[in-house]
C-alpha atoms as a PDB file:
ATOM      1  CA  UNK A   1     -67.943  -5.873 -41.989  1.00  0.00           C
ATOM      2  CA  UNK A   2     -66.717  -5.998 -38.423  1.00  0.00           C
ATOM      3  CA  UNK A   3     -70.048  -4.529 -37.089  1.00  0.00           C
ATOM      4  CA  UNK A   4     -71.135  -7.930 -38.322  1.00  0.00           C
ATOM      5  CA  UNK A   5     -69.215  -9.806 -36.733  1.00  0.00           C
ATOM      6  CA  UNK A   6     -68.987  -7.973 -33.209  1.00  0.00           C
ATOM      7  CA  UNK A   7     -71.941  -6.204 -33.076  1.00  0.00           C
ATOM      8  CA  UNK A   8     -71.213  -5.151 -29.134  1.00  0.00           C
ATOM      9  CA  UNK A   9     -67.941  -3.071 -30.954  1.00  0.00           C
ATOM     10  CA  UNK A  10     -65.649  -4.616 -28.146  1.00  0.00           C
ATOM     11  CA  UNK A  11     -62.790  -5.667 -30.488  1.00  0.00           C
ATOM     12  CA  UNK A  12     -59.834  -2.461 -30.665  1.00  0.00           C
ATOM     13  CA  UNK A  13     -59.678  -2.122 -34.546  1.00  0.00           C
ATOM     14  CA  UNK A  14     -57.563  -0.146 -36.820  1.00  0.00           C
ATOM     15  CA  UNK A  15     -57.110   0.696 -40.359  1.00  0.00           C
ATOM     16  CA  UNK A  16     -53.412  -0.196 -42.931  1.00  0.00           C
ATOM     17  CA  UNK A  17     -53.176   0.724 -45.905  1.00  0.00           C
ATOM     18  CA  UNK A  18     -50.315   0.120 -48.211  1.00  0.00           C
ATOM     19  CA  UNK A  19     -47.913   2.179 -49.434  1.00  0.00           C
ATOM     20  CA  UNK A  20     -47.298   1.849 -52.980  1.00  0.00           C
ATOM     21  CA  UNK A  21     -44.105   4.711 -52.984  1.00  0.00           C
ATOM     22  CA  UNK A  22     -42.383   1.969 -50.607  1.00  0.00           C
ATOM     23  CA  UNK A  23     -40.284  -0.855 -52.063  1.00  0.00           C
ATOM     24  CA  UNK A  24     -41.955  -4.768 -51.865  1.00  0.00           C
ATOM     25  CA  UNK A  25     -39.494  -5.263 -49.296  1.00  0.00           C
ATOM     26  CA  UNK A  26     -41.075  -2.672 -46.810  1.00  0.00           C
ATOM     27  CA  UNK A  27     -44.540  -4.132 -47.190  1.00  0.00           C
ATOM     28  CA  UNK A  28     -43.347  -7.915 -46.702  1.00  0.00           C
ATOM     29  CA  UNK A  29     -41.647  -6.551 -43.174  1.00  0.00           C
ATOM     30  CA  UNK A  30     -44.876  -5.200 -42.303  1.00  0.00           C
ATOM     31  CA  UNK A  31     -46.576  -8.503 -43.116  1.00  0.00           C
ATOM     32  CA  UNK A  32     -44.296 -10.253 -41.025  1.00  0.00           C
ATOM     33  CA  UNK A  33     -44.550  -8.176 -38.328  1.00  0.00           C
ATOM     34  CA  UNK A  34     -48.159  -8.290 -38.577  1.00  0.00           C
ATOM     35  CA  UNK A  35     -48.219 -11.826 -38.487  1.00  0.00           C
ATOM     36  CA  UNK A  36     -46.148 -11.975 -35.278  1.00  0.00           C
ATOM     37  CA  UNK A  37     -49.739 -10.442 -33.533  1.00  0.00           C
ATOM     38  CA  UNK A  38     -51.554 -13.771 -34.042  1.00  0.00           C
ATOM     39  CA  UNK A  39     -49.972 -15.648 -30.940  1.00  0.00           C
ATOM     40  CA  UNK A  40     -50.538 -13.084 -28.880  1.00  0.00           C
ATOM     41  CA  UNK A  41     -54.371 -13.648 -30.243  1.00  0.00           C
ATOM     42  CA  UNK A  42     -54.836 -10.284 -32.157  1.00  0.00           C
ATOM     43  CA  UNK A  43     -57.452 -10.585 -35.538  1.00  0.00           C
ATOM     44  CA  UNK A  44     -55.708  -9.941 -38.929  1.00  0.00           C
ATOM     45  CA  UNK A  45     -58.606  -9.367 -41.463  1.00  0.00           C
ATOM     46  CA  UNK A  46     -57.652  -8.679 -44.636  1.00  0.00           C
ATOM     47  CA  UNK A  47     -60.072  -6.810 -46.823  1.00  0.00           C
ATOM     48  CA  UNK A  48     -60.643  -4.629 -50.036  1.00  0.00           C
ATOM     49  CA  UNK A  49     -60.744  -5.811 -53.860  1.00  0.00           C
ATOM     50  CA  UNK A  50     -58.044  -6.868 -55.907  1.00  0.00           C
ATOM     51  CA  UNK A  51     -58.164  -4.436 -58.160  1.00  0.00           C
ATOM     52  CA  UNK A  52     -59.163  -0.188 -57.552  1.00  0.00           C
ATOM     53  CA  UNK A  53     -58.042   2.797 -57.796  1.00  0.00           C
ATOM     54  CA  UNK A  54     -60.485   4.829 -55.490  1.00  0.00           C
ATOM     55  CA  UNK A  55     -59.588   8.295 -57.211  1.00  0.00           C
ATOM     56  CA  UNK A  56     -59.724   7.060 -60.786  1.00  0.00           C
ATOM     57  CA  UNK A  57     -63.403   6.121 -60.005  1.00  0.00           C
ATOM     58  CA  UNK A  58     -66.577   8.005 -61.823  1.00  0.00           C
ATOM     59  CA  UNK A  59     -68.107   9.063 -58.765  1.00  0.00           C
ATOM     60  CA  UNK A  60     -71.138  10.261 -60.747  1.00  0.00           C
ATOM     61  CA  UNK A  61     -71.868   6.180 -61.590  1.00  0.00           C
ATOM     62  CA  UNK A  62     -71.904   5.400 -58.068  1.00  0.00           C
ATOM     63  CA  UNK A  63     -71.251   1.879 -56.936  1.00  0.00           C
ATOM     64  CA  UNK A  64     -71.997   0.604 -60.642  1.00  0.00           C
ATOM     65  CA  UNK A  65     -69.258  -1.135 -62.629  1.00  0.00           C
ATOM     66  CA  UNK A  66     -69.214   1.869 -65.117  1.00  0.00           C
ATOM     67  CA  UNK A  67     -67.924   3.884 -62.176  1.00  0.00           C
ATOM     68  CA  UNK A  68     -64.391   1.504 -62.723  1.00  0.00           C
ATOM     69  CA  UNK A  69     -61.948   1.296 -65.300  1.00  0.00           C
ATOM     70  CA  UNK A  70     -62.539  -1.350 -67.895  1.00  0.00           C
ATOM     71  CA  UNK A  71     -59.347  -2.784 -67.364  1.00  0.00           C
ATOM     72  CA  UNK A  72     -59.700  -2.951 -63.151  1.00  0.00           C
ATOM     73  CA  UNK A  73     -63.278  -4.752 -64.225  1.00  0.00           C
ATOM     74  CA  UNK A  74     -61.690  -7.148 -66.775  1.00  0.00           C
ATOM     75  CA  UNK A  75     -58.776  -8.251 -64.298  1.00  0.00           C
ATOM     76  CA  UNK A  76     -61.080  -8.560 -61.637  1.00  0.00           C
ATOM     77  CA  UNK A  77     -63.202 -10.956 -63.700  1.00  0.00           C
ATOM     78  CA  UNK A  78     -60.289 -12.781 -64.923  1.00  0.00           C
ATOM     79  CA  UNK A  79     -59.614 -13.442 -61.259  1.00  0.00           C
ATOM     80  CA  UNK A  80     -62.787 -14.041 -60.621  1.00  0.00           C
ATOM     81  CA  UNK A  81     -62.465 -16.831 -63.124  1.00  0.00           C
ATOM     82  CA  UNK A  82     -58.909 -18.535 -61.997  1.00  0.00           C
ATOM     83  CA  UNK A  83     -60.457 -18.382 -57.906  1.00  0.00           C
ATOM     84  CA  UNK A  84     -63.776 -20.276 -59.717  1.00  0.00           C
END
């Protein structure tokens, strides 16, 4: 996505991902911490679905919606839905 944005790759980028074994409270003080970067002008993008599970996928389907879990593709709808 960034590629798109800043083609000329001049923007320092790097990946978080969460930590479901940590409590809530860990994840909100990384958040906030996080959110302390913006005034000293640092991008916070935010991406990924609502709903996956990378290693519960069916590799074999690909990038098709069979490759998820009928219940990740029904939330996701229902989402889908409330944001509509």
């Amino acid at each position: 996505m960034l590629h798109h944005i800043y083609p000329a790759a001049d923007l320092p980028v790097f990946q978080l991902s969460i930590d479901y074994s940590r409590p809530a409270g860990y994840r909100h003080a990384i958040g906030r911490d996080l959110a302390a970067l913006r005034s000293r002008g640092v991008l916070i993008v935010g991406s990924g679905n609502v709903v996956h599970n990378l290693g519960g996928t069916d590799r074999a389907e690909g990038t098709r919606a069979a490759a998820s879990w009928p219940w990740a593709l029904a939330f996701d709808d229902a989402v889908k839905t409330v944001l509509a």
